[in-house]
Protein backbone atom coordinates (compact mmCIF):
# COMPACT_ATOMS: atom_id res chain seq x y z
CA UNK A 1 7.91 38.49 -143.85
CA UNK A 2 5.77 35.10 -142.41
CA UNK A 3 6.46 34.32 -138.86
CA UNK A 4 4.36 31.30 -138.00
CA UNK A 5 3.32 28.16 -140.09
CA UNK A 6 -0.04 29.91 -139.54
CA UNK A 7 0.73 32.69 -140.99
CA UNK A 8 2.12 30.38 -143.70
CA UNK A 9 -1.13 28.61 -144.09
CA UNK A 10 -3.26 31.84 -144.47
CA UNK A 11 -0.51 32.99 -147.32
CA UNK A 12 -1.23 29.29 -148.78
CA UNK A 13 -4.46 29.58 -148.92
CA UNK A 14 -4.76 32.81 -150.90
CA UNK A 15 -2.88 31.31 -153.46
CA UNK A 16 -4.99 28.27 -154.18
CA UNK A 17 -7.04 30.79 -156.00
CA UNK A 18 -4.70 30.62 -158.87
CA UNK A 19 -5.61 27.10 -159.27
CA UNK A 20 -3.84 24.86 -161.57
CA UNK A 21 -1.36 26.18 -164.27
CA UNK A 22 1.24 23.67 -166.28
CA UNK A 23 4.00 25.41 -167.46
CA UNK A 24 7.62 25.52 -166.28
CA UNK A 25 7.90 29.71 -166.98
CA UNK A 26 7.41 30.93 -163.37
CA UNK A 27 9.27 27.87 -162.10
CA UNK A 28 12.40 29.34 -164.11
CA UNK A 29 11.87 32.85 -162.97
CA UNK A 30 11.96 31.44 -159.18
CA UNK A 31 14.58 29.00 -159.53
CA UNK A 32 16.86 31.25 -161.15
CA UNK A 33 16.45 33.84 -158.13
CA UNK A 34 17.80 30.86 -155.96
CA UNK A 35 20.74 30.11 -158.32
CA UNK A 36 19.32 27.42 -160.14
CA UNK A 37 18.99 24.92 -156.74
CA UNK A 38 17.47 22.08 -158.82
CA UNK A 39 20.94 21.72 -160.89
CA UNK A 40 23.18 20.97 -157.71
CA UNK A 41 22.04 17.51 -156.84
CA UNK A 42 21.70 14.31 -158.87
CA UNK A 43 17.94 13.00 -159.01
CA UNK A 44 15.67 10.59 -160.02
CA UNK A 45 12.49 11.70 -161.67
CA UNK A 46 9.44 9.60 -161.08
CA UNK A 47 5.70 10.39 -163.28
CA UNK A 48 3.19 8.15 -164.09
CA UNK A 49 -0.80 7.99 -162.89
CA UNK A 50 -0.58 5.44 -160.05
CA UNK A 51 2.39 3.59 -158.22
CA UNK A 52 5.10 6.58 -157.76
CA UNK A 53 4.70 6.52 -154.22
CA UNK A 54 5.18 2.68 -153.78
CA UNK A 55 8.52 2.33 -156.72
CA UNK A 56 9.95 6.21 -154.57
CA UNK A 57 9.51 3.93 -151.53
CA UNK A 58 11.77 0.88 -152.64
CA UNK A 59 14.31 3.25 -154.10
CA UNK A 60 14.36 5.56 -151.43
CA UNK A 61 14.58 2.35 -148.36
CA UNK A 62 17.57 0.85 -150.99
CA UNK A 63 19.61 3.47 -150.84
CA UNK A 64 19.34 4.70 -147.51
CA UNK A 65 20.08 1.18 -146.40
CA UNK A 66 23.27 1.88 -148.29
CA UNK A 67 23.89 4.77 -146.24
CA UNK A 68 23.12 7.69 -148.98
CA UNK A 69 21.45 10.74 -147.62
CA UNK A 70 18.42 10.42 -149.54
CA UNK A 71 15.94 13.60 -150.41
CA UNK A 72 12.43 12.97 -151.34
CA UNK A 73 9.62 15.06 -153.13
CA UNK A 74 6.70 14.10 -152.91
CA UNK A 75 2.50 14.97 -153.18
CA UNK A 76 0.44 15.28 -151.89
CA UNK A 77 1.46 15.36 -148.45
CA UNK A 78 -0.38 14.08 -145.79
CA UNK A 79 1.37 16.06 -142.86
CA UNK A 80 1.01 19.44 -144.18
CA UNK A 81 3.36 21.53 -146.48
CA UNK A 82 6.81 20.28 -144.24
CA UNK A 83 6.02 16.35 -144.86
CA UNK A 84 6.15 17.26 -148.78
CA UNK A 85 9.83 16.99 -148.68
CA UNK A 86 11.69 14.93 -146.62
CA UNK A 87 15.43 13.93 -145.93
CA UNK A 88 16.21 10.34 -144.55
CA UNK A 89 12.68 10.22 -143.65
CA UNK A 90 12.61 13.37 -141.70
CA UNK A 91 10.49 16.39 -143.26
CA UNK A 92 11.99 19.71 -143.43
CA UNK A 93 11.62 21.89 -139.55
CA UNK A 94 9.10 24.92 -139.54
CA UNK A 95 11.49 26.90 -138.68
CA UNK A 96 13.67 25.78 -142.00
CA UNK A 97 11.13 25.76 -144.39
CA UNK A 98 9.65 29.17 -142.52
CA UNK A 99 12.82 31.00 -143.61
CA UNK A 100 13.33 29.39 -147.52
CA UNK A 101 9.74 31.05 -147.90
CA UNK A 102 10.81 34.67 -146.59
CA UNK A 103 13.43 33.52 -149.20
CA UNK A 104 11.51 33.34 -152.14
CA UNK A 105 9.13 36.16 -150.94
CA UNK A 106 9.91 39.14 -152.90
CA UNK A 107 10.54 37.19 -156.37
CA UNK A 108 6.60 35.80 -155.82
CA UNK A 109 6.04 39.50 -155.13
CA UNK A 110 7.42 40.46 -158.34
CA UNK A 111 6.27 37.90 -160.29
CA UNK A 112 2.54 38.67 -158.68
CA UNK A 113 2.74 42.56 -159.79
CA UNK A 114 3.80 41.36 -163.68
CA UNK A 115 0.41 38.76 -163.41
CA UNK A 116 2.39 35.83 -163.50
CA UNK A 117 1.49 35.07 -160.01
CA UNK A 118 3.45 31.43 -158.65
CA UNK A 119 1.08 28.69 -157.50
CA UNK A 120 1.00 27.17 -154.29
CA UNK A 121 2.63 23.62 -155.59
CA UNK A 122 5.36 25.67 -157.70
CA UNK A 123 6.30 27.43 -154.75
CA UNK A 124 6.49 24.76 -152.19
CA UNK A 125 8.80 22.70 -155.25
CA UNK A 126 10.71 25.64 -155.13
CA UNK A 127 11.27 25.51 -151.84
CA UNK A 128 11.98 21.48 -151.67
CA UNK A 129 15.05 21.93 -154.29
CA UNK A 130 16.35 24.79 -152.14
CA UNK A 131 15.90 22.39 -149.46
CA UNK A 132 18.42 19.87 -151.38
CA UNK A 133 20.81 21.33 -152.39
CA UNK A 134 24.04 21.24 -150.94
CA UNK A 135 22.07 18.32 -148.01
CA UNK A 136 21.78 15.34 -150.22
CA UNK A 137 23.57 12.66 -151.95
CA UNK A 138 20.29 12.23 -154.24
CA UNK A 139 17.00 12.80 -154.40
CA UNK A 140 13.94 11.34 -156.04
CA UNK A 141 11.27 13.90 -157.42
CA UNK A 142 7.49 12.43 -157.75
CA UNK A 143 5.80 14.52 -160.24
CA UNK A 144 2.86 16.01 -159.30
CA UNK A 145 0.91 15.65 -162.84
CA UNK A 146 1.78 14.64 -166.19
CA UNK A 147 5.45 15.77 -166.46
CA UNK A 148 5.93 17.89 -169.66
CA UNK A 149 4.26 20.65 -168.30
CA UNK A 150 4.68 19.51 -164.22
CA UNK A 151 6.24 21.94 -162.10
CA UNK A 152 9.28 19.25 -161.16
CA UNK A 153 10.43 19.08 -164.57
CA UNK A 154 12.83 22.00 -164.23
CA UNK A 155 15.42 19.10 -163.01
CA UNK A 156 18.52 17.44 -164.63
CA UNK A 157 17.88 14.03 -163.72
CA UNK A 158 20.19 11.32 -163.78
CA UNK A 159 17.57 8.60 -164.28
CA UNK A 160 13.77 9.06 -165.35
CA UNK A 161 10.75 6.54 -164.11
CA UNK A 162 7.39 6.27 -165.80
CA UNK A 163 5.64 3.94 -163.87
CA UNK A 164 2.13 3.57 -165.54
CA UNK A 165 -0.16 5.36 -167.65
CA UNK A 166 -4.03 5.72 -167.36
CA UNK A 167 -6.94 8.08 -167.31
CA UNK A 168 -6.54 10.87 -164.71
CA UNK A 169 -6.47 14.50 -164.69
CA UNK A 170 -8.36 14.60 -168.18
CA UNK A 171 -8.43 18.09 -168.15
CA UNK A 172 -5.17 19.20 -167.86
CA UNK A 173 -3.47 16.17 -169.60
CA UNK A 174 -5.75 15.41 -172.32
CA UNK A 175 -8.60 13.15 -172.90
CA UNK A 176 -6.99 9.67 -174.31
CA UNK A 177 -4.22 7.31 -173.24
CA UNK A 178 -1.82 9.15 -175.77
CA UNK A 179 -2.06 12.37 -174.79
CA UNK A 180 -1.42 11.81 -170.98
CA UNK A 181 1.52 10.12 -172.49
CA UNK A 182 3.06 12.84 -173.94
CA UNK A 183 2.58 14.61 -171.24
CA UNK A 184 4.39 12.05 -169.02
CA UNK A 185 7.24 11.26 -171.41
CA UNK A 186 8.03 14.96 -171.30
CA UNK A 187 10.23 14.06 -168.24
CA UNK A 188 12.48 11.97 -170.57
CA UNK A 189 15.81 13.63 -170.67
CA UNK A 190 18.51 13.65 -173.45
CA UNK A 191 21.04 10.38 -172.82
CA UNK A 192 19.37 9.56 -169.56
CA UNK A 193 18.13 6.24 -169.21
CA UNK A 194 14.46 5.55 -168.89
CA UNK A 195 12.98 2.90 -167.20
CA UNK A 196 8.55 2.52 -168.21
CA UNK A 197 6.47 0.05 -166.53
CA UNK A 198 3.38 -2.20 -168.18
CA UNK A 199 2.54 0.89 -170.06
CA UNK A 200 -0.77 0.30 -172.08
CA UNK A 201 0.59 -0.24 -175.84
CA UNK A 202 -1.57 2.73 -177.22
CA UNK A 203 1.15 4.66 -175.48
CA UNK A 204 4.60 2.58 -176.35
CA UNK A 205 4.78 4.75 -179.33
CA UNK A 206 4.68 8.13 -177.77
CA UNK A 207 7.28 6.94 -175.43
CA UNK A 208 9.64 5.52 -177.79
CA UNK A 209 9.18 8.35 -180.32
CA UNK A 210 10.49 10.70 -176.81
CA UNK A 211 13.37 8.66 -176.17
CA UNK A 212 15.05 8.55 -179.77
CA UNK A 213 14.17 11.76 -180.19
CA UNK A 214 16.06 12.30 -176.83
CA UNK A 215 18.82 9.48 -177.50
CA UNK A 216 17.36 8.19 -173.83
CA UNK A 217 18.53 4.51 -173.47
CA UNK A 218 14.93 2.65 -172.53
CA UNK A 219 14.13 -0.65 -169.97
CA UNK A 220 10.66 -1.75 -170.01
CA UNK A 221 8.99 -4.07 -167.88
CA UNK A 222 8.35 -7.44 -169.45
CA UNK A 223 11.01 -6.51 -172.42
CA UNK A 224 14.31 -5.68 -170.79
CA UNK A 225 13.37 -7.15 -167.30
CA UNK A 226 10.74 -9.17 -165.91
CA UNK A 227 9.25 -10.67 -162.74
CA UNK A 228 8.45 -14.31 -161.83
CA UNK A 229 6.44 -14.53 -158.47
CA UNK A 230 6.80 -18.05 -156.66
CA UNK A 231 4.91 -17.18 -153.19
CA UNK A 232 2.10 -14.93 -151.96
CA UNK A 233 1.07 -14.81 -148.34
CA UNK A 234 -1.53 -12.41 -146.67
CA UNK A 235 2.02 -10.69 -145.41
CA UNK A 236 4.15 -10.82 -148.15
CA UNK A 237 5.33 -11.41 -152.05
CA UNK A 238 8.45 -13.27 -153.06
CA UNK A 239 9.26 -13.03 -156.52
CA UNK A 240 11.91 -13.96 -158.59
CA UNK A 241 13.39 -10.50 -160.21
CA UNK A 242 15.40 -11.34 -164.10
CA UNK A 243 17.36 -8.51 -165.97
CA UNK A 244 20.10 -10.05 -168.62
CA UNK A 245 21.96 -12.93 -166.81
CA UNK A 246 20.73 -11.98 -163.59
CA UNK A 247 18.37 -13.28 -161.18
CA UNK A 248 17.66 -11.93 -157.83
CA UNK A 249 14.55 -13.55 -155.42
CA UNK A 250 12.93 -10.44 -153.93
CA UNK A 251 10.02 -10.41 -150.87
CA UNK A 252 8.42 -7.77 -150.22
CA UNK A 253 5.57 -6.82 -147.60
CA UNK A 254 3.42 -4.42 -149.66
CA UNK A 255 0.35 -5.87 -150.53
CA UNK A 256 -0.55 -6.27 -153.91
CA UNK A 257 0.22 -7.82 -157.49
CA UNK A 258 0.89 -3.75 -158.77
CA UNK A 259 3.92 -4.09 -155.76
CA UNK A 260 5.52 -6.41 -157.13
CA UNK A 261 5.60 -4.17 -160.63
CA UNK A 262 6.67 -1.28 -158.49
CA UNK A 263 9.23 -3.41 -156.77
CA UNK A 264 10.23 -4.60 -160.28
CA UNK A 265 10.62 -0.88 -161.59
CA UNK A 266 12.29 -0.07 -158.58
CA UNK A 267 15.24 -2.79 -158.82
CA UNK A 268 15.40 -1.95 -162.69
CA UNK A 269 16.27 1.32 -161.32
CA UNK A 270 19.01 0.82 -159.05
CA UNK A 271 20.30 -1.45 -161.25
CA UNK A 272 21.24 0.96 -163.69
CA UNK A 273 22.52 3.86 -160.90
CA UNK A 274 24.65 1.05 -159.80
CA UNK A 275 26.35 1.12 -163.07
CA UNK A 276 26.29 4.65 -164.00
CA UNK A 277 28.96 4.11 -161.06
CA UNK A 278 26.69 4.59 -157.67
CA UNK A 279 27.87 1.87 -155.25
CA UNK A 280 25.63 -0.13 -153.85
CA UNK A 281 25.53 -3.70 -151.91
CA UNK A 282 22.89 -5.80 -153.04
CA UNK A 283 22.24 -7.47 -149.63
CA UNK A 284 21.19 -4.39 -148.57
CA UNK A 285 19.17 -3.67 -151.63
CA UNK A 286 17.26 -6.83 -150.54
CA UNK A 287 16.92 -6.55 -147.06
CA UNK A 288 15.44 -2.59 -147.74
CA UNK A 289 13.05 -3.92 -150.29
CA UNK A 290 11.54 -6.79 -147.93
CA UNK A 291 10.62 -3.75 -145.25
CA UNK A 292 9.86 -0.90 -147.24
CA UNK A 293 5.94 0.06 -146.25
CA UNK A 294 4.19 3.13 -147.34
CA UNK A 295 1.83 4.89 -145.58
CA UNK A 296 -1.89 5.02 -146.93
CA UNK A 297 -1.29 2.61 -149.37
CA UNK A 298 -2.87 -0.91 -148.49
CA UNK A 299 -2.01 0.03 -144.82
CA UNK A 300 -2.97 -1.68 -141.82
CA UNK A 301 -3.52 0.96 -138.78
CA UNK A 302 -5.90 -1.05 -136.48
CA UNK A 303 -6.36 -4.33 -135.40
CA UNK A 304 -9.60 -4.77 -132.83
CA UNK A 305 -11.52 -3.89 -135.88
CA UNK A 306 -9.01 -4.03 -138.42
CA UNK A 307 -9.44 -0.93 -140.29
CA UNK A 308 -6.79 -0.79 -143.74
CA UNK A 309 -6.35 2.52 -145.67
CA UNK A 310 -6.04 2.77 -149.60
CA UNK A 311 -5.30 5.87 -151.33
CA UNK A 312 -7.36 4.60 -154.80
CA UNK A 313 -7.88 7.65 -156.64
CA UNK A 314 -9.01 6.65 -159.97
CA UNK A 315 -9.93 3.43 -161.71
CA UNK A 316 -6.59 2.14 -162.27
CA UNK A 317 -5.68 2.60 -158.92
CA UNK A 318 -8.97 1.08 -156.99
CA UNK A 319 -8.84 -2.01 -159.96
CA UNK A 320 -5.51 -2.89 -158.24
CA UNK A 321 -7.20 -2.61 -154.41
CA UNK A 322 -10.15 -4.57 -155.44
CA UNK A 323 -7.51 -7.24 -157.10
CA UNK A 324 -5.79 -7.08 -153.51
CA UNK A 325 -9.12 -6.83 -151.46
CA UNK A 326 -10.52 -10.06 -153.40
CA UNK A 327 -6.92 -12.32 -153.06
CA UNK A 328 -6.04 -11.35 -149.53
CA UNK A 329 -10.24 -11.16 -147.73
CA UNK A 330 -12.02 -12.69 -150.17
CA UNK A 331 -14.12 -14.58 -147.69
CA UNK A 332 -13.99 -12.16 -144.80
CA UNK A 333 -16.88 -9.78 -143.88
CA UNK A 334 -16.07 -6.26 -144.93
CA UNK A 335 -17.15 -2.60 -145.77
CA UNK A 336 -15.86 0.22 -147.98
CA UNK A 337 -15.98 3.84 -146.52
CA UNK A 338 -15.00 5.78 -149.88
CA UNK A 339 -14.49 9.45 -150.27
CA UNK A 340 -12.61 11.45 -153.17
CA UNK A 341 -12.10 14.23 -155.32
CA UNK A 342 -14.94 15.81 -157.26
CA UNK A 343 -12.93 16.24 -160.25
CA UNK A 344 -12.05 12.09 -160.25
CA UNK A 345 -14.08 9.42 -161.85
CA UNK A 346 -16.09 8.46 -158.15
CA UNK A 347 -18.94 7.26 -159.49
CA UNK A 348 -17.33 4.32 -161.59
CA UNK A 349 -15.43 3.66 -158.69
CA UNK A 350 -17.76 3.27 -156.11
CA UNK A 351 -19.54 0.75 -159.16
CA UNK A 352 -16.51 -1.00 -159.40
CA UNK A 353 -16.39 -1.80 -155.50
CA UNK A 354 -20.08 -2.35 -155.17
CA UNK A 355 -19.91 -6.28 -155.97
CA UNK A 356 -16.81 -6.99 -154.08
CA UNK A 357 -17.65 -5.28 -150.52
CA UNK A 358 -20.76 -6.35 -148.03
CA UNK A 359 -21.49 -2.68 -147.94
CA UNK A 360 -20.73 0.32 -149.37
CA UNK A 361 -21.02 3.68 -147.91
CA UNK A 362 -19.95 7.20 -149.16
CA UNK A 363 -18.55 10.31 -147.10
CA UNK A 364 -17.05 13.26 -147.64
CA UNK A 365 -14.24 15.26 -146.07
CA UNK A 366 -13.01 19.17 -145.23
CA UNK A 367 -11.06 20.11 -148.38
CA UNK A 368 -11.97 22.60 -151.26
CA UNK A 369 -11.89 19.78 -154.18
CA UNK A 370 -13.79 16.78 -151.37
CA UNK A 371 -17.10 15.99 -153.12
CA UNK A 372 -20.12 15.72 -151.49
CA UNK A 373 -21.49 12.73 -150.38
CA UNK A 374 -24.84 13.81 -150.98
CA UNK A 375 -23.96 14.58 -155.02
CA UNK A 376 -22.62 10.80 -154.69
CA UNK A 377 -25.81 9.65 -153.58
CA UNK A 378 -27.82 10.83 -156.23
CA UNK A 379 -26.02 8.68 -159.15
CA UNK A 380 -25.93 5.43 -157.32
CA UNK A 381 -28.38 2.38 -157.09
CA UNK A 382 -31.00 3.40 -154.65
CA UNK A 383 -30.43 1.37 -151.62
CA UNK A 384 -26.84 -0.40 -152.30
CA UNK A 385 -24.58 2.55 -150.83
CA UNK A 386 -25.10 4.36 -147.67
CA UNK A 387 -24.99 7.67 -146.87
CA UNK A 388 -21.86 8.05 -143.32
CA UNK A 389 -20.31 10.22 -142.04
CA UNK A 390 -16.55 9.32 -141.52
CA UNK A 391 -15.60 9.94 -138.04
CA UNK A 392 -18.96 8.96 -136.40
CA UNK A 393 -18.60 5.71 -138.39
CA UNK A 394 -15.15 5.00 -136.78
CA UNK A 395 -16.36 5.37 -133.01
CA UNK A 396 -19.65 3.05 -134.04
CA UNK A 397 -17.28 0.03 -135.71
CA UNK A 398 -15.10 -0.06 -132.56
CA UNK A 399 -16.78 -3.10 -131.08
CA UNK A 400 -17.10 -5.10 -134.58
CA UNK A 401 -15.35 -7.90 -135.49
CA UNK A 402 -15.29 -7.11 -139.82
CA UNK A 403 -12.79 -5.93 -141.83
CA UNK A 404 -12.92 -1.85 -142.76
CA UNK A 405 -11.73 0.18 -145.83
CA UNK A 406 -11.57 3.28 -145.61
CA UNK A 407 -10.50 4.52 -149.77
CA UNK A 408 -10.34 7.41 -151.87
CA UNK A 409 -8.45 10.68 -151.83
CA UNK A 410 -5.08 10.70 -150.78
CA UNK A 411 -5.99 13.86 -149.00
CA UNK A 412 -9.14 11.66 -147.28
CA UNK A 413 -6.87 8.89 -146.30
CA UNK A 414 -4.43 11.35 -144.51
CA UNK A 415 -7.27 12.92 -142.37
CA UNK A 416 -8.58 10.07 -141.13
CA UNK A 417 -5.39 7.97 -140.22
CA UNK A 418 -4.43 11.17 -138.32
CA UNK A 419 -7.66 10.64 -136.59
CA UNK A 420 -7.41 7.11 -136.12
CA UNK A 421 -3.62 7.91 -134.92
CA UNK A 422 -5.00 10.25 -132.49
CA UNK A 423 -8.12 8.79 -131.08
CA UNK A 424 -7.18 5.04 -131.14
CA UNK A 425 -4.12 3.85 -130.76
């Protein structure tokens, strides 16, 4: 039995020697010890390569404005294993989630002696729908990759999302547009509705072959309902939102063009839980979207130098920053400090951002997947990107008057706005 969050840790990281493993067979074995948690609460199941995090976000701030006790699942987390699921915006206590693991202990001990062994993001899923059940009115399930094969398709939802779909995770989900959307349409449900985004139209057909296959009534973006934007400010978007005979005007504060898209999906979304018989009252709805911020995504954390963080992982998602970047400080000074995942596309990244930046330096981070800056180094332009190191870079730019990025990883942007939390503000 684990006592302490360190001791959970330590168990944690003996597991991330298993790796990476799609396939929903353990996730059965250790659901069905719990009683099947993941069939006693209605959800909404969100895949796709970038913008989960933003469209969760509207839904989430919607309905919790309408007073629904909300759930969220989420990765990757960047507050540890508790902030990965979270109830009304508060993550699961230590103590809580300390005692669902002693839970779930001796079927991971059985299914370790047959050589199944559970992985450390099947387990901690696990834990989140044990977590939800019985304590929510619904909750919204981000995928962690693909779908098909992704641990959080073990749900019944009542709606399914796919928000986008572009190259990422290659070798797991294939290496064209098509095959990573199979793998995402695999969260399509029978009869459930499915709402897609500006899905590339390589992959329309995959999609649409899923959904009559699975009867799944279908809304896409720019089809079924569409977006009109009338106003963008360095603070906020107003757009004009159509579905049928409706039109709603919609401002939101996340920055970017994608946002609006995400906003879009998002309103598409409660749309149709609002008539599958959820109440909801619009003015609400509005008032939820016009907040709703996310954290690491475009995010302002510093003023006296402003410093913004931007979780860009791959090319679709730091195409969208630069778009941002170039509309909102396109004649400001400023400087990217990028760091990611070896297993991402960094180097066409970093290329990408060399033209729209004043400089351009690389870093790394502590975490088992970070890649070295020096590897960076040695397929760049001699002399056009710099070699920092993170931290050290922070306490030198205090003084300046430019505008800093810091970009990449997820897991990069979450260790250094804890640092900039800590030693800053």
């Amino acid at each position: 039995m684990l006592q302490s969050l360190e001791q959970v840790e330590s168990f944690f990281d003996g597991r991330k020697a298993f790796g990476i493993k799609p396939g929903l067979t353990r996730m059965y074995r250790l659901l069905k010890s719990q009683s099947n948690p993941q069939l006693t609460f209605q959800a909404i199941h969100i895949a796709g390569t970038n913008g989960k995090g933003s469209t969760l976000t509207f839904i989430k701030d919607a309905l919790q404005e309408n007073n629904y006790k909300v759930g969220v699942f989420t990765s990757p987390s960047l507050t540890g294993y508790t902030g990965h699921m979270l109830i009304n915006e508060q993550p699961i206590g230590k103590e809580h989630f300390l005692r669902l693991l002693n839970q779930l202990l001796p079927v991971i001990h059985t299914l370790d002696l047959e050589e199944m062994y559970p992985t450390e993001f099947e387990i901690i899923t696990t834990i989140a729908f044990m977590y939800f059940a019985g304590n929510v009115d619904i909750a919204i399930i981000e995928t962690g990759m693909g779908g098909r094969k992704d641990a959080t398709n073990c749900i019944q939802p009542i709606l399914s999302i796919i928000t986008n779909i572009a190259m990422d995770h290659a070798k797991f989900l294939g290496n064209t547009l098509e095959k990573i959307a199979y793998h995402k349409a695999g969260i399509i449900k029978q009869n459930v509705p499915t709402v897609i985004g500006d899905v590339h139209p390589t992959c329309l057909p995959v999609i649409y072959k899923e959904v009559t296959n699975k009867n799944s009534p279908i809304y896409q973006l720019n089809n079924d309902f569409t977006y009109e934007e009338t106003l963008r400010t360095r603070n906020s978007h107003l757009f004009k939102w159509r579905y049928k005979e409706w039109t709603y005007p919609i401002e939101i504060q996340m920055k970017g063009q994608h946002q609006v898209e995400n906003a879009s999906i998002a309103m598409m979304a409660l749309k149709i839980i609002n008539e599958q018989g959820l109440p909801l009252d619009w003015d609400n709805v509005y008032r939820a979207l016009s907040s709703a911020q996310l954290t690491g995504r475009f995010e302002r954390v510093h003023e006296k130098p402003v410093i913004i963080l931007d979780g860009a992982h791959n090319p679709n998602g730091m195409e969208a920053f630069l778009h941002t970047v170039r509309h909102l400080y396109g004649n400001n000074k400023k400087h990217l400090i990028f760091a990611g995942f070896h297993d991402k596309e960094l180097i066409k990244m970093i290329k990408m951002a060399l033209p729209v930046f004043d400089t351009v330096s690389v870093t790394s981070f502590d975490h088992p997947r970070a890649e070295k800056a020096e590897n960076l180094m040695e397929s760049l332009p001699t002399g056009m990107v710099k070699h920092v190191n993170w931290s050290e870079k922070i306490t030198e730019i205090q003084s300046q008057h430019d505008i800093y990025f810091f970009v990449g990883s997820l897991a990069f942007i979450g260790i250094v706005r804890d640092y900039i939390t800590k030693k800053m503000m």
